[in-house]
C-alpha atoms as a PDB file:
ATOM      1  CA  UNK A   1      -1.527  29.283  28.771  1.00  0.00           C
ATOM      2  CA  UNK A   2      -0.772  28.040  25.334  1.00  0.00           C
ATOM      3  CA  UNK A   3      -3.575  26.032  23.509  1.00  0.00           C
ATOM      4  CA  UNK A   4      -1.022  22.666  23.814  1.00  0.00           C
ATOM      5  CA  UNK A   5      -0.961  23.121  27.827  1.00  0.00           C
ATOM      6  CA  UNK A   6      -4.989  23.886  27.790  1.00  0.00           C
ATOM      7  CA  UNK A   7      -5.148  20.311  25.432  1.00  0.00           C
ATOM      8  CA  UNK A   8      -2.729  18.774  27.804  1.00  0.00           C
ATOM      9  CA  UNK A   9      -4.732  20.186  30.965  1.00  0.00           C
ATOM     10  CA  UNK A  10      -7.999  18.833  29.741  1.00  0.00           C
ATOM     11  CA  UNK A  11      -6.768  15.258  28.916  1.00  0.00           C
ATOM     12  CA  UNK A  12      -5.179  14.823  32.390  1.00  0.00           C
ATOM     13  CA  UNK A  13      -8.188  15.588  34.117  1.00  0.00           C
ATOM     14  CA  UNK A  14     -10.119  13.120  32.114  1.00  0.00           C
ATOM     15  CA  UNK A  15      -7.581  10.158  32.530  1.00  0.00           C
ATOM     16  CA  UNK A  16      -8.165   7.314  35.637  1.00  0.00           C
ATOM     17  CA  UNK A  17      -6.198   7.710  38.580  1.00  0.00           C
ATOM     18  CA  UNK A  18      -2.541   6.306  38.503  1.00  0.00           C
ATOM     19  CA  UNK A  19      -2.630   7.597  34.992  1.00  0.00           C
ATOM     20  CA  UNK A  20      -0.472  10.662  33.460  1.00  0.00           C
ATOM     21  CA  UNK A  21       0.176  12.106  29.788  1.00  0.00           C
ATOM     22  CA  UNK A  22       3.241   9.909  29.582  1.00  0.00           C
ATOM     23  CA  UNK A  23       1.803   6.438  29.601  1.00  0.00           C
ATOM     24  CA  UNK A  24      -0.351   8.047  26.473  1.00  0.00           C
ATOM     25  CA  UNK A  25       3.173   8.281  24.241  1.00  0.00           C
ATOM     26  CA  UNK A  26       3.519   6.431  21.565  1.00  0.00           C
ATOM     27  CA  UNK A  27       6.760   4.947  20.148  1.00  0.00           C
ATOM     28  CA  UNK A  28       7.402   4.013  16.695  1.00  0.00           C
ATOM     29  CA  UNK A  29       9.856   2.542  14.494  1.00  0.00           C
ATOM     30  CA  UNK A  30      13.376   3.883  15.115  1.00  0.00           C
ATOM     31  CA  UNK A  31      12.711   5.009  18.627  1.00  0.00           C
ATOM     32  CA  UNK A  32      10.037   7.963  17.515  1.00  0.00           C
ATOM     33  CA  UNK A  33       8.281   9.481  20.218  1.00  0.00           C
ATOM     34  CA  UNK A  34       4.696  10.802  19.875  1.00  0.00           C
ATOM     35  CA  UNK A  35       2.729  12.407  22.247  1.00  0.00           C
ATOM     36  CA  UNK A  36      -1.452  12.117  22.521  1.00  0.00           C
ATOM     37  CA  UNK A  37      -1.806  15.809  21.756  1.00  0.00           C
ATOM     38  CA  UNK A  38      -0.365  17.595  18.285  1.00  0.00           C
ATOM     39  CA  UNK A  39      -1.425  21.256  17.977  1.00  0.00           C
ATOM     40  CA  UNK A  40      -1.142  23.238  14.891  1.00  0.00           C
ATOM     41  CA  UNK A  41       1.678  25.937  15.671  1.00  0.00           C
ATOM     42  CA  UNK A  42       3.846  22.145  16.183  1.00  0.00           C
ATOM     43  CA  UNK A  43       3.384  21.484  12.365  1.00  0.00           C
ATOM     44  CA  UNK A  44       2.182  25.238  11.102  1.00  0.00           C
ATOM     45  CA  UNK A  45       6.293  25.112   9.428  1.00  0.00           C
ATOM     46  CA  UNK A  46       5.827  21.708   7.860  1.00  0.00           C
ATOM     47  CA  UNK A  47       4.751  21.130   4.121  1.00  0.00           C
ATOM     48  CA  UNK A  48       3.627  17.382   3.461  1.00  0.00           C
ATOM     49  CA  UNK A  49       1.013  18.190   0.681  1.00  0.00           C
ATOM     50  CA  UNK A  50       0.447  15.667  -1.274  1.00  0.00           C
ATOM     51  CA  UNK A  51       0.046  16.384  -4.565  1.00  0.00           C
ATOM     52  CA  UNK A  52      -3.436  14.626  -5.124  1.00  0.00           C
ATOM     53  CA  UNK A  53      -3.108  15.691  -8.928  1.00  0.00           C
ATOM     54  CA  UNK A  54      -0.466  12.807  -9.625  1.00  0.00           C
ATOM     55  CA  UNK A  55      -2.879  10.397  -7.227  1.00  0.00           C
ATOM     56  CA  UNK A  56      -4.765   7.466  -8.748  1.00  0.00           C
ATOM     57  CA  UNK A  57      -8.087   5.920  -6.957  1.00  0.00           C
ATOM     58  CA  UNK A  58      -6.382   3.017  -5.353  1.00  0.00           C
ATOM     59  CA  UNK A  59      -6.790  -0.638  -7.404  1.00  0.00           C
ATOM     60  CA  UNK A  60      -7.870  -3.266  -5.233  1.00  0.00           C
ATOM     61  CA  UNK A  61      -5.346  -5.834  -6.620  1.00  0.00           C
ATOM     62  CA  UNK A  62      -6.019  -9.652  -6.717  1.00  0.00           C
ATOM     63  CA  UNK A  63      -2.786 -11.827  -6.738  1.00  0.00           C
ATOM     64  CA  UNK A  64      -3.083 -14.807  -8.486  1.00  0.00           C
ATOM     65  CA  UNK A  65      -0.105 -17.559  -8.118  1.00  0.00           C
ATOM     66  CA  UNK A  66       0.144 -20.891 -10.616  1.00  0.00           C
ATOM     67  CA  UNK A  67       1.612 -22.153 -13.642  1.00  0.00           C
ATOM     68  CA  UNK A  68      -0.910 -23.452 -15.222  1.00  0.00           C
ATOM     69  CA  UNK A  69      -2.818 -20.635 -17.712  1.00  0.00           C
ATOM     70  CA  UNK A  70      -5.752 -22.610 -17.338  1.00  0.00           C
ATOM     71  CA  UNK A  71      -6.049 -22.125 -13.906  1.00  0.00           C
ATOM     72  CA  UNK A  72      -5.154 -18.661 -13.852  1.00  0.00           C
ATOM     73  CA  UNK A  73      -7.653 -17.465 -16.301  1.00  0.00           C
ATOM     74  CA  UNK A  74     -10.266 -18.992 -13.968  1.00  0.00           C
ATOM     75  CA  UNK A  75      -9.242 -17.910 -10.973  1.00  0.00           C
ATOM     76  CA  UNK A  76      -8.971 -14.009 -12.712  1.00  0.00           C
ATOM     77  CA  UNK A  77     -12.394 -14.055 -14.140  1.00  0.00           C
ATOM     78  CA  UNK A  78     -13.751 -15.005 -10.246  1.00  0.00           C
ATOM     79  CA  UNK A  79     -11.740 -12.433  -9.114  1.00  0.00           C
ATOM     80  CA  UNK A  80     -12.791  -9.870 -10.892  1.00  0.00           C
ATOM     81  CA  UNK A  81     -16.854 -11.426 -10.775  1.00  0.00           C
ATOM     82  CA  UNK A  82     -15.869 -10.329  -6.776  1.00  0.00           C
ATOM     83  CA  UNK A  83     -14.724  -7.211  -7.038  1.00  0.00           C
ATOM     84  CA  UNK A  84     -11.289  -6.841  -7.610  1.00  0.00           C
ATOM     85  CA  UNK A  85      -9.981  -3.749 -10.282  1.00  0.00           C
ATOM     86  CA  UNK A  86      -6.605  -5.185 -10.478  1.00  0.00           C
ATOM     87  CA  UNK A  87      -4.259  -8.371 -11.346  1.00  0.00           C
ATOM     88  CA  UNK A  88      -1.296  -9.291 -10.269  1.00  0.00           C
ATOM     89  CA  UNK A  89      -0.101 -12.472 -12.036  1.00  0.00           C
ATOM     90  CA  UNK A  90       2.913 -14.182 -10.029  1.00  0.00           C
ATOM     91  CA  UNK A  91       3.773 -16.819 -12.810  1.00  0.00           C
ATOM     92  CA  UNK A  92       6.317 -18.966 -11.735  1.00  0.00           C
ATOM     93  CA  UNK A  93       7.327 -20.702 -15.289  1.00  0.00           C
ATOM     94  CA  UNK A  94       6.622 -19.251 -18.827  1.00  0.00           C
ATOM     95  CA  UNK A  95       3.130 -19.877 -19.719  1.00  0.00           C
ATOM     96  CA  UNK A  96       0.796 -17.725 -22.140  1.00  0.00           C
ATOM     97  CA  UNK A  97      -0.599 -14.714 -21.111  1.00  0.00           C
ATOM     98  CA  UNK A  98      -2.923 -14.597 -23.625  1.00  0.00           C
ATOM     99  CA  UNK A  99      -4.400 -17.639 -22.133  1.00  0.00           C
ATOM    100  CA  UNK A 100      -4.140 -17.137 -18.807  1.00  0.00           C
ATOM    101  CA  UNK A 101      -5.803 -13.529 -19.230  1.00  0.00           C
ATOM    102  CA  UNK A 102      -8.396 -14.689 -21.899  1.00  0.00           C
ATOM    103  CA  UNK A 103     -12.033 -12.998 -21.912  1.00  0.00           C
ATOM    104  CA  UNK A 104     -10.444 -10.371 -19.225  1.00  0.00           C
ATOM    105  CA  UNK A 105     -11.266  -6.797 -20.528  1.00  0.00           C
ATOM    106  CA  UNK A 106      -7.446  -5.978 -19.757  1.00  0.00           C
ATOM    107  CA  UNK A 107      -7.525  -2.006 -21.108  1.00  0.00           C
ATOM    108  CA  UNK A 108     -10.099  -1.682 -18.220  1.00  0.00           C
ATOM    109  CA  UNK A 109      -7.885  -3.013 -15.620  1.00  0.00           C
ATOM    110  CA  UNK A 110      -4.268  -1.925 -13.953  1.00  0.00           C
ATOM    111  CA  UNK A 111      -2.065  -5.532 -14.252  1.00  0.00           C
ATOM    112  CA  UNK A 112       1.183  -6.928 -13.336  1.00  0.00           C
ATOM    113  CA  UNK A 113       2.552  -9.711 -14.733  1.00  0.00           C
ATOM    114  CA  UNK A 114       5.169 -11.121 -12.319  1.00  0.00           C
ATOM    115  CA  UNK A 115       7.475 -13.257 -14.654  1.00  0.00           C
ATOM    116  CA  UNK A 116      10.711 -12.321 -12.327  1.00  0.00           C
ATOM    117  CA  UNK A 117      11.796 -16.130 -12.566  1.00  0.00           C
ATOM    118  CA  UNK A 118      11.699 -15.899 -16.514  1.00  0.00           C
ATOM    119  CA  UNK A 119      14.509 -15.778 -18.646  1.00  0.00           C
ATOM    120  CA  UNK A 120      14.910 -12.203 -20.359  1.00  0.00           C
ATOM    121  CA  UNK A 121      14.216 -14.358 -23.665  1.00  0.00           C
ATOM    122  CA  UNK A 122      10.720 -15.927 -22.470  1.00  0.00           C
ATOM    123  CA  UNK A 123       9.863 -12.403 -21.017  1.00  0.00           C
ATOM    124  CA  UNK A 124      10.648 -11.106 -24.992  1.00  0.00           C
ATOM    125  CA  UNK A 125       9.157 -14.307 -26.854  1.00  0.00           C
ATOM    126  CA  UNK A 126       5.998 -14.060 -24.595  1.00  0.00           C
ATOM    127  CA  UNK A 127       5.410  -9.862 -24.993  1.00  0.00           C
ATOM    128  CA  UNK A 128       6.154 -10.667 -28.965  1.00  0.00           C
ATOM    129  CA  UNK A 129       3.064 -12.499 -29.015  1.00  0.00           C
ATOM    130  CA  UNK A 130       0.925 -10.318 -27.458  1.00  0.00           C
ATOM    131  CA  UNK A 131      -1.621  -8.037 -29.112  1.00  0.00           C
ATOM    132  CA  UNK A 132      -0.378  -4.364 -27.688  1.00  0.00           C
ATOM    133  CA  UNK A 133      -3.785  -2.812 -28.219  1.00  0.00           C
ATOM    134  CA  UNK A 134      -5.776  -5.218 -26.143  1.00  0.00           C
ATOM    135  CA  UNK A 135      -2.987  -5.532 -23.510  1.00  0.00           C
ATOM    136  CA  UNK A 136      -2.453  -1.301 -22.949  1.00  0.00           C
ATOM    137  CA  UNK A 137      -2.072  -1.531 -19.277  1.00  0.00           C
ATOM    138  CA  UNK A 138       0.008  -4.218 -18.590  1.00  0.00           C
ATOM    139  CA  UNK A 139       3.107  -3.765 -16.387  1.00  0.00           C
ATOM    140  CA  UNK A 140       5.798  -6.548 -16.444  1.00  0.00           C
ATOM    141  CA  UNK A 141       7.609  -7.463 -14.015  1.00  0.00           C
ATOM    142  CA  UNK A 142      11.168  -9.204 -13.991  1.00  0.00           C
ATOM    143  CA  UNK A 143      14.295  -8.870 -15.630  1.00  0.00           C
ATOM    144  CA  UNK A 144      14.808  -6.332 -18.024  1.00  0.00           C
ATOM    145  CA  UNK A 145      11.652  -4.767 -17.028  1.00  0.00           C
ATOM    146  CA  UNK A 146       9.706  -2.619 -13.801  1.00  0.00           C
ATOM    147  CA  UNK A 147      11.604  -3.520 -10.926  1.00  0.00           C
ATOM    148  CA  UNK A 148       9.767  -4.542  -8.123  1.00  0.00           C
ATOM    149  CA  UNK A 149      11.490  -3.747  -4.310  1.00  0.00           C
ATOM    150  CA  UNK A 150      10.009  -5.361  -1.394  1.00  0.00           C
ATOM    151  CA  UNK A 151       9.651  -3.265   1.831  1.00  0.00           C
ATOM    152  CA  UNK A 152       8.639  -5.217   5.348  1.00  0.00           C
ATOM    153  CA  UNK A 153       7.231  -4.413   8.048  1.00  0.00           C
ATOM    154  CA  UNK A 154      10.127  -3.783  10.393  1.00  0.00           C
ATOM    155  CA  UNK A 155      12.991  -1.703  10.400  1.00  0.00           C
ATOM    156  CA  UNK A 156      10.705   0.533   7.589  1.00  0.00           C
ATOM    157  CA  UNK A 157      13.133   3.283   8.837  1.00  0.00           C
ATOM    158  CA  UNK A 158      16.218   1.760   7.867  1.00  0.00           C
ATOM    159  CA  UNK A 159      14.790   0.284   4.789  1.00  0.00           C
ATOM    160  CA  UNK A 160      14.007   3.461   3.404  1.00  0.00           C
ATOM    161  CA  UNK A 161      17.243   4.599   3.636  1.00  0.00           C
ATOM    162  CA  UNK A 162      18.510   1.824   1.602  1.00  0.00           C
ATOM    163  CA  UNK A 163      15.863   2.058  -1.058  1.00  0.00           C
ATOM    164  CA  UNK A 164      16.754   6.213  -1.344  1.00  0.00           C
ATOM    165  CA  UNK A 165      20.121   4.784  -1.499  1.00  0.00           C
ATOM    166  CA  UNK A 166      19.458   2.390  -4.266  1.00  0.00           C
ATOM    167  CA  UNK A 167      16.933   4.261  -6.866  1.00  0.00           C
ATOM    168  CA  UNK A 168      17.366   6.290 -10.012  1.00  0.00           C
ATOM    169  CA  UNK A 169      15.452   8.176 -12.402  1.00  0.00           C
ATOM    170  CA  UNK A 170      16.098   5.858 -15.322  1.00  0.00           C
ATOM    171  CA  UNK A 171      14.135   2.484 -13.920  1.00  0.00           C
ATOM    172  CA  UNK A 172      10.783   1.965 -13.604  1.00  0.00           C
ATOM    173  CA  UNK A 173       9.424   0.503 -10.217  1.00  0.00           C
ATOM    174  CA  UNK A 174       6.653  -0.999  -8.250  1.00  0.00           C
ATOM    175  CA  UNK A 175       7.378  -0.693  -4.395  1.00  0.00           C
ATOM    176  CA  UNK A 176       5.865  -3.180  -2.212  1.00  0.00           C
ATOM    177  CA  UNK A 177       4.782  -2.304   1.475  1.00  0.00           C
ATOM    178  CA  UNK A 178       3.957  -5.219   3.553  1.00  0.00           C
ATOM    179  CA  UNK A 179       1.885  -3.681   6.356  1.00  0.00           C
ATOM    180  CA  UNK A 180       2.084  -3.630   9.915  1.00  0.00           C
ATOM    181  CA  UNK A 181      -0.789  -3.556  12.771  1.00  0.00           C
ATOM    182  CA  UNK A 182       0.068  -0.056  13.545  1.00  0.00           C
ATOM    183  CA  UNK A 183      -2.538   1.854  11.534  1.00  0.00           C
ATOM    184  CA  UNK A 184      -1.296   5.383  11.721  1.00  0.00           C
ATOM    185  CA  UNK A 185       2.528   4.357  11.355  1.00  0.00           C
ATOM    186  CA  UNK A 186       1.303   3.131   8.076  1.00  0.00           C
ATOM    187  CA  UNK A 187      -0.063   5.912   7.024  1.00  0.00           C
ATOM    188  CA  UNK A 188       2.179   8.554   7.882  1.00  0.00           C
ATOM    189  CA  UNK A 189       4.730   6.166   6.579  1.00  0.00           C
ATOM    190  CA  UNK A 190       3.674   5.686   3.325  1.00  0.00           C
ATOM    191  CA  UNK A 191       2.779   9.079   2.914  1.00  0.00           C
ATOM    192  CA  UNK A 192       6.234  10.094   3.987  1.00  0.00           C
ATOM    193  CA  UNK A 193       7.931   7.631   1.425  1.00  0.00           C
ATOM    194  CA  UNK A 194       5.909   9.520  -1.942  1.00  0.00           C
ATOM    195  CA  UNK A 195       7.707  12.567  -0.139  1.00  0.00           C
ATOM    196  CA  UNK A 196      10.455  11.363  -0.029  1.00  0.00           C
ATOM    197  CA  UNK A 197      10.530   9.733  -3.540  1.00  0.00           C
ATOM    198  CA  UNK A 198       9.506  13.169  -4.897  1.00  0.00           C
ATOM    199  CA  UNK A 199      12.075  15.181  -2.811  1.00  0.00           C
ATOM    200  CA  UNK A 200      15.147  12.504  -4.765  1.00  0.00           C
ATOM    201  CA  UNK A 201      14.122  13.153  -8.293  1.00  0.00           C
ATOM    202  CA  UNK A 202      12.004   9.432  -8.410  1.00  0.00           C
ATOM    203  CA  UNK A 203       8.622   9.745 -10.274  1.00  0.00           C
ATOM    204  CA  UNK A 204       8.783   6.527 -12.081  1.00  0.00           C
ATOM    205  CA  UNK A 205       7.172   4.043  -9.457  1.00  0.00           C
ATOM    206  CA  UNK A 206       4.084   2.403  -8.345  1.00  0.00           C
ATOM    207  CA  UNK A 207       3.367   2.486  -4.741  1.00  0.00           C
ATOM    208  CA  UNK A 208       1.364  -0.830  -3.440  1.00  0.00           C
ATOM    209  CA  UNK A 209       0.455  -2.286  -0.338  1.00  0.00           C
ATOM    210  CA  UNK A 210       0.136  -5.578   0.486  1.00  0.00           C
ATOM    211  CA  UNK A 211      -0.742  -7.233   3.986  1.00  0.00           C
ATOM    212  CA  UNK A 212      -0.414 -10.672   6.435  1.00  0.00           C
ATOM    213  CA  UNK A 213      -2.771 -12.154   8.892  1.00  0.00           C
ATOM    214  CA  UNK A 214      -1.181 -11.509  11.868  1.00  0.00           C
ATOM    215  CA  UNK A 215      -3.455 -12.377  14.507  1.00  0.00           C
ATOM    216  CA  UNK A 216      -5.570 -15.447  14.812  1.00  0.00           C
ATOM    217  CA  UNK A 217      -9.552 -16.084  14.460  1.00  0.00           C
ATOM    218  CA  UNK A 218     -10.045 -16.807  18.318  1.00  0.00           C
ATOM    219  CA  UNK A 219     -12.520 -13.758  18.184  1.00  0.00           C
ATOM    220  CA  UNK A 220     -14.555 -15.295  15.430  1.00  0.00           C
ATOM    221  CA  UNK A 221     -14.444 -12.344  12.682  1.00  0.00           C
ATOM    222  CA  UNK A 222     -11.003 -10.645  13.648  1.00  0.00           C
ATOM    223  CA  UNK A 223      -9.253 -12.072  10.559  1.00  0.00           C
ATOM    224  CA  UNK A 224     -11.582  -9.604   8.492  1.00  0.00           C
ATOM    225  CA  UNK A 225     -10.996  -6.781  11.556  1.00  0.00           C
ATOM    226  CA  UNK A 226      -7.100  -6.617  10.807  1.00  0.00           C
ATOM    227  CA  UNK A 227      -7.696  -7.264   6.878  1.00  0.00           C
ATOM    228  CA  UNK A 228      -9.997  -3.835   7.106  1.00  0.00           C
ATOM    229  CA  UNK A 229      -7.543  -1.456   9.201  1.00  0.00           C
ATOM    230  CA  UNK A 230      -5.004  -2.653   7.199  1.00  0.00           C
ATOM    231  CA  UNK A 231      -6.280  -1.950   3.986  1.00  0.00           C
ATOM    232  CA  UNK A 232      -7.957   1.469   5.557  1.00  0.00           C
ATOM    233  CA  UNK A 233      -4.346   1.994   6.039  1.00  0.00           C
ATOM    234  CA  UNK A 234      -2.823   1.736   2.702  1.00  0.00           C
ATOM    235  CA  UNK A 235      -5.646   3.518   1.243  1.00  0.00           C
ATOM    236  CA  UNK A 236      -5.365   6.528   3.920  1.00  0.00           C
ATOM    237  CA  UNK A 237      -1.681   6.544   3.123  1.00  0.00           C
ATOM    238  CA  UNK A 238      -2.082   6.682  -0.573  1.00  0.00           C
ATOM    239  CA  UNK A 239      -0.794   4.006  -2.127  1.00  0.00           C
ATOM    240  CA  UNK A 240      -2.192   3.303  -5.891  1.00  0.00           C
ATOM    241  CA  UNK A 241      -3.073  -0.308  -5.239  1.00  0.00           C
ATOM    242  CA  UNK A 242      -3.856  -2.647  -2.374  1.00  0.00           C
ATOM    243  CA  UNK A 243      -2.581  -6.220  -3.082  1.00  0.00           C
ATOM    244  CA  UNK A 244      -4.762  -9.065  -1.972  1.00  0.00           C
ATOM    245  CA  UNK A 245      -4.313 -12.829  -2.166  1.00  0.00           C
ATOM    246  CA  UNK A 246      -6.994 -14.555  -3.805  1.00  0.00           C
ATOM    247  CA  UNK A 247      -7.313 -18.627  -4.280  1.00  0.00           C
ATOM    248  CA  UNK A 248     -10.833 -18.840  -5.091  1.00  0.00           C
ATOM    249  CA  UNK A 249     -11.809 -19.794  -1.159  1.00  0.00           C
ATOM    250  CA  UNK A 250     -14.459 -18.042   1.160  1.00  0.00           C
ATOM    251  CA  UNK A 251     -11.749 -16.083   2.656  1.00  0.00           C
ATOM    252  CA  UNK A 252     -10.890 -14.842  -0.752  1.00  0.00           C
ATOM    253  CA  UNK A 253     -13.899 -13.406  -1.258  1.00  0.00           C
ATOM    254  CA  UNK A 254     -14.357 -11.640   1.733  1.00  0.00           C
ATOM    255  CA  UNK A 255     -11.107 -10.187   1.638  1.00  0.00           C
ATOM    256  CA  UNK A 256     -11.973  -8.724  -2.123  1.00  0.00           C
ATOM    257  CA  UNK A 257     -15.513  -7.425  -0.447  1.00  0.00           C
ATOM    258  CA  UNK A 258     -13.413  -5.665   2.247  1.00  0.00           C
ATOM    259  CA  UNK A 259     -12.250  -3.011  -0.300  1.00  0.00           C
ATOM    260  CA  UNK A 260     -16.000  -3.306  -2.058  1.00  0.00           C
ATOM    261  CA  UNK A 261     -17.638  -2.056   0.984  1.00  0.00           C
ATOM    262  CA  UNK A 262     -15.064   0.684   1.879  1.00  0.00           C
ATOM    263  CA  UNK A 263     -15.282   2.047  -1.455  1.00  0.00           C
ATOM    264  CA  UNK A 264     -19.068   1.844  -2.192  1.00  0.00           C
ATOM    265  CA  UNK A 265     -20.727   1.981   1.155  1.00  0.00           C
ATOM    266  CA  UNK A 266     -17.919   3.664   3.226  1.00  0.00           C
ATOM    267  CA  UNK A 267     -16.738   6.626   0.363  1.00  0.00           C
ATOM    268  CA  UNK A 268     -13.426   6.167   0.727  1.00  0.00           C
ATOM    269  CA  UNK A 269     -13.068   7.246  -3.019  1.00  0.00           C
ATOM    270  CA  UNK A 270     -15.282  10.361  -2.555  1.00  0.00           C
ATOM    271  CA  UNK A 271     -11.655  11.732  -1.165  1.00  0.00           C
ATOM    272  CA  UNK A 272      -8.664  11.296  -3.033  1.00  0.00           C
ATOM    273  CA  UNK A 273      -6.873  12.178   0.109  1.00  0.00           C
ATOM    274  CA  UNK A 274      -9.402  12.437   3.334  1.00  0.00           C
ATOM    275  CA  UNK A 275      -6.380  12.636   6.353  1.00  0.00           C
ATOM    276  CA  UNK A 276      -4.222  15.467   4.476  1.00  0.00           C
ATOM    277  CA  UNK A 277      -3.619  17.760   7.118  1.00  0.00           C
ATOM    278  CA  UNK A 278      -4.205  15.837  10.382  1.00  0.00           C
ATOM    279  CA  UNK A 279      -1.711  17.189  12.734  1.00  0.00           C
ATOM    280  CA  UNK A 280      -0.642  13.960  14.170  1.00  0.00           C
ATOM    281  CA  UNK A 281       0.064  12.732  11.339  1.00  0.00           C
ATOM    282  CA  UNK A 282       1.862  15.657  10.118  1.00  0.00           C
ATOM    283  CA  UNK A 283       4.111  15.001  13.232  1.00  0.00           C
ATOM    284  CA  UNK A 284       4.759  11.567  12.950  1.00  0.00           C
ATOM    285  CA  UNK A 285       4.995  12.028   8.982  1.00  0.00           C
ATOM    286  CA  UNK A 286       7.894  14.917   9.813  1.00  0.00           C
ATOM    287  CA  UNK A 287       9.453  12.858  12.411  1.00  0.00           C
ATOM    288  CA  UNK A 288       9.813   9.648   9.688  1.00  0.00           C
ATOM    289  CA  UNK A 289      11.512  12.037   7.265  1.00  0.00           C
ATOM    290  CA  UNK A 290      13.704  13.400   9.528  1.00  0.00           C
ATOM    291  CA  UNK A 291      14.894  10.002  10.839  1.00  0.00           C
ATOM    292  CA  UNK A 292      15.465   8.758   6.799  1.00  0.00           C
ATOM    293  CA  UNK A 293      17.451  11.730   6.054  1.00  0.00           C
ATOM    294  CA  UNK A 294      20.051  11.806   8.889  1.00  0.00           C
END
């Protein structure tokens, strides 16, 4: 008997009566069929190393909307008082950067500026007045500049063969994955996407994650439940920074302390990749490559 059918055997005889190994399948995006029990020799010809070398300790990434510097500076300096790493500055009309971002140590921090509804001449007037050597890390986002490409949370699938479509080597860009419920979909399909980047010749990206409130708070605390598999999710499937909303509320705060606890009291950054290897999500990761590249 082959160690899948011993697996198999031994799961059966646990499950309730009226219950078999086919109401334990799983289907994904696409139509993608996994089964409860993934063996080695079913992934023992499958390579989906990550190459943890070219990996960054994911940002935990406030995103602060206005148009009013003011505003924006105070908003980044609570931020960052609660934890955040990261800024992502949605400005929605040309302001000053140096204002909005004064007193933040900004060559200690990964930030996007998200000017995408400037002119190309306000994006050039307002970089002209910046000082480059206190602003090293800044990423810009908009016309002319890093491209930014949204991804959803449905049809990833068919998405990612349009993106594969779309790319080249000669533009910069930030990809944006809006994440699902589905924990392990995420990560095998994020993981599957920096494959698939690498396998087309694309090495000039950022890959973040970003996430909705699906649910609601009937259960008292489930708000923060979903926020944590979520972000457990992007951080399990690698991406280099976790986008999170912050207004300055309560919720804001706890959504920042999320990522503080899994990084200082859960370890998460003790691994730079702690699920390489897992054979189901070897599986799943093979079966999401195979479906992008028919």
């Amino acid at each position: 008997m082959s160690t899948k059918s011993k697996w198999n055997k031994v799961i059966s005889d646990k499950l309730k009566e009226g219950i078999s190994l086919d109401d334990l399948k799983t289907t994904y995006d696409s139509g993608i069929v996994m089964e409860p029990n993934i063996v080695a020799d079913e992934v023992a010809d499958l390579d989906h190393t990550i190459d943890v070398d070219k990996l960054n300790p994911w940002f935990n990434i406030a995103t602060i909307t206005g148009d009013n510097a003011a505003e924006i500076n105070s908003l980044a300096l609570q931020s960052l008082n609660h934890g955040a790493n990261g800024l992502n500055l949605v400005l929605r009309s040309p302001i000053s950067v140096t204002d909005a971002l004064a007193q933040v140590l900004t060559e200690y921090l990964d930030v996007r500026i998200d000017c995408s509804t400037w002119s190309s001449e306000d994006i050039a007037s307002e970089k002209e007045r910046l000082e480059p050597s206190k602003f090293p890390n800044v990423r810009w986002i908009g016309k002319d500049q890093v491209t930014e490409i949204q991804i959803s949370s449905s049809d990833r699938i068919a998405q990612y063969k349009s993106l594969l479509s779309d790319l080249t080597s000669s533009v910069s860009y930030d990809i944006i994955i809006t994440l699902s419920k589905n924990l392990l979909f995420e990560i095998a399909s994020l993981r599957a996407l920096r494959i698939l980047l690498s396998q087309n010749g694309i090495s000039n990206y950022n890959l973040l994650a970003r996430y909705d409130v699906e649910g609601t708070n009937s259960l008292g605390d489930y708000n923060l439940i979903e926020k944590t598999y979520k972000v457990m999710s992007g951080i399990m499937g690698c991406a280099d920074g976790i986008l999170t909303t912050y207004d300055g509320t309560e919720d804001a705060r706890l959504s920042l302390n999320i990522h503080n606890i899994l990084e200082l009291e859960s370890g998460f950054k003790d691994v730079m990749d702690p699920v390489g290897g897992a054979y189901y999500l070897e599986k799943l990761m093979g079966k999401i490559i195979d479906n992008v590249e028919q």
